[in-house]
N, C-alpha and C. Protein backbone atom coordinates (compact mmCIF):
# COMPACT_ATOMS: atom_id res chain seq x y z
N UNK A 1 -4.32 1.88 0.01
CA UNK A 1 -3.10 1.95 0.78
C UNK A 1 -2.01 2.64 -0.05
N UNK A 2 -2.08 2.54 -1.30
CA UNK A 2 -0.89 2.97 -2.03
C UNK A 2 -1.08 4.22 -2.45
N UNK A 3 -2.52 4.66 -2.47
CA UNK A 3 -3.02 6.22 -2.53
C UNK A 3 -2.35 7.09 -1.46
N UNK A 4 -2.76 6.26 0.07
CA UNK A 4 -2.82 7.23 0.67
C UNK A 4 -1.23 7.22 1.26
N UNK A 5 -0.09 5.78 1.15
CA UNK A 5 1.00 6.07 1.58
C UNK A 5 2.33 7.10 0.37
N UNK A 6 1.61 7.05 -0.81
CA UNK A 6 2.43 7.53 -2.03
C UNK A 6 1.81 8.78 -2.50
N UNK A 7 0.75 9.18 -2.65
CA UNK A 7 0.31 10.51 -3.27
C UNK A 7 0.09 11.48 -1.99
N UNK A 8 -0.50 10.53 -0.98
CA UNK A 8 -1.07 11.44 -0.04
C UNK A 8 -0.09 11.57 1.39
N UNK A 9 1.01 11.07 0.93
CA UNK A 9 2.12 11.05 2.03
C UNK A 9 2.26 10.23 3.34
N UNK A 10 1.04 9.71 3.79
CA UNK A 10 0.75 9.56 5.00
C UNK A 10 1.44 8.17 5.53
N UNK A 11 2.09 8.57 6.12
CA UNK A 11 2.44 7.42 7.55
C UNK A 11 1.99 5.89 7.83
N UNK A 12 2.64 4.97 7.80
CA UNK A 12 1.40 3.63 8.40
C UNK A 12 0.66 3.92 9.27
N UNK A 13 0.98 4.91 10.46
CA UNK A 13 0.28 4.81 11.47
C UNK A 13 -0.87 5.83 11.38
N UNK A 14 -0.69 6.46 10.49
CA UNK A 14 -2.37 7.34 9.78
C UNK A 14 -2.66 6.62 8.88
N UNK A 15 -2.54 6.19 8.38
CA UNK A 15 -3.36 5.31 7.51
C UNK A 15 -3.79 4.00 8.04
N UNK A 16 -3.05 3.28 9.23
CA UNK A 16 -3.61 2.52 10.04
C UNK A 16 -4.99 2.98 10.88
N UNK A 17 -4.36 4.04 11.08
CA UNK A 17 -5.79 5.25 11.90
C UNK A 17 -7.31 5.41 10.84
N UNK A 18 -6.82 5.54 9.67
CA UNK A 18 -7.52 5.44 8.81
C UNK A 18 -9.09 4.65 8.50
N UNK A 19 -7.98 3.64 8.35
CA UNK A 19 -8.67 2.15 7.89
C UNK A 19 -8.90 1.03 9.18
N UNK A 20 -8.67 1.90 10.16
CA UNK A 20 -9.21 0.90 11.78
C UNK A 20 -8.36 0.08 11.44
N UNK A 21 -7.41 -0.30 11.44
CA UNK A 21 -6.24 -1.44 11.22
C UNK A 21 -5.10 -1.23 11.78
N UNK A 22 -4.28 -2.12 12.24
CA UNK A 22 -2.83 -1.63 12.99
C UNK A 22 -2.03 -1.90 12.04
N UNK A 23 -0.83 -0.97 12.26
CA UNK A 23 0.13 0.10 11.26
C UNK A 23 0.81 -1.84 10.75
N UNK A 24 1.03 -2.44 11.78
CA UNK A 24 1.59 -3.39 10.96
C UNK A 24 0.79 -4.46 9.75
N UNK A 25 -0.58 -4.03 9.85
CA UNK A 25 -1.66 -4.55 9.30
C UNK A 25 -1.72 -4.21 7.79
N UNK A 26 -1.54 -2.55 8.15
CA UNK A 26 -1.43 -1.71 6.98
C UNK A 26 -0.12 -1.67 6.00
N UNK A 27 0.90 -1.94 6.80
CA UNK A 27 2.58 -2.44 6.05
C UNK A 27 2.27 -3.61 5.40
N UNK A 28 1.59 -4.86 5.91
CA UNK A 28 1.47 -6.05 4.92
C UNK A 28 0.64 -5.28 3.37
N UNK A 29 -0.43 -4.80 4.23
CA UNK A 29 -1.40 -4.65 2.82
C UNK A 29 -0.33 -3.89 1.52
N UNK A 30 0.62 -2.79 2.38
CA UNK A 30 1.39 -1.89 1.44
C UNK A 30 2.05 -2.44 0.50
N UNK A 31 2.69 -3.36 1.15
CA UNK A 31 3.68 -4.42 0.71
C UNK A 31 3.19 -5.43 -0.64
N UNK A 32 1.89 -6.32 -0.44
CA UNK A 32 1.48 -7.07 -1.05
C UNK A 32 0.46 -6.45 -2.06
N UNK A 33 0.18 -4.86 -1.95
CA UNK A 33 -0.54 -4.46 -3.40
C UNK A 33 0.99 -3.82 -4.21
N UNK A 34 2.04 -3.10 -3.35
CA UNK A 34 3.81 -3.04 -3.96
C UNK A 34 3.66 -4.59 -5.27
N UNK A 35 3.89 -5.07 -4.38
CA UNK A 35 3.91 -6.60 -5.33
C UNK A 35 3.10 -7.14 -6.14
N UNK A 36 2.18 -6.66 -5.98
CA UNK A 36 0.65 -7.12 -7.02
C UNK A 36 1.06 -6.04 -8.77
N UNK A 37 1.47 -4.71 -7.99
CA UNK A 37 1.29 -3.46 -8.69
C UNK A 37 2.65 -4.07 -9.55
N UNK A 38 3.44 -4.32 -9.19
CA UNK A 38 5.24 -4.63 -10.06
C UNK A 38 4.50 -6.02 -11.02
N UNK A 39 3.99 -6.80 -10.51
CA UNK A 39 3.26 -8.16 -11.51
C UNK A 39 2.38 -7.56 -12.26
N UNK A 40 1.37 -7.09 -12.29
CA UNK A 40 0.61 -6.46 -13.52
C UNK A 40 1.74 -5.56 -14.32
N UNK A 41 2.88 -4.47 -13.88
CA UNK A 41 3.28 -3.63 -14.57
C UNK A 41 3.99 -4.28 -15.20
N UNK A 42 4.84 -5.61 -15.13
CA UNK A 42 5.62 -6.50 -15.72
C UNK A 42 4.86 -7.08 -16.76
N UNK A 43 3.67 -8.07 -16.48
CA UNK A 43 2.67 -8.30 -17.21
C UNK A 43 2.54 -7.39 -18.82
N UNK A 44 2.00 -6.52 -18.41
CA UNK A 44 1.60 -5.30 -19.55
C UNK A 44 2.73 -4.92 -19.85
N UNK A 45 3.64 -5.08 -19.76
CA UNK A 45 5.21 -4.79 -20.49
C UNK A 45 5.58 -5.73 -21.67
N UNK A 46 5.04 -6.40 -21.18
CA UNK A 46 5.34 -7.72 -21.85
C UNK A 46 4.58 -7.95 -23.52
């Protein structure tokens, strides 16, 4: 999700298209690897 909404530009609703999932399906996932990705980068800062 973070590939394809950050490098590869694409839209929730193509990347919902994507991954057979609805766009609001795909906003949680965005959201909660956002937040996974800031806790490891904090982590390893540390």
């Amino acid at each position: 999700v973070i590939v394809m909404r950050t490098l590869q530009g694409l839209s929730f609703d193509e990347v919902a298209a994507r991954m057979e999932r609805s766009a609001g399906a795909v906003r949680m996932l965005w959201l909660r690897a956002i937040e996974k990705f800031k806790q490891v980068y904090e982590a390893e800062g540390q």
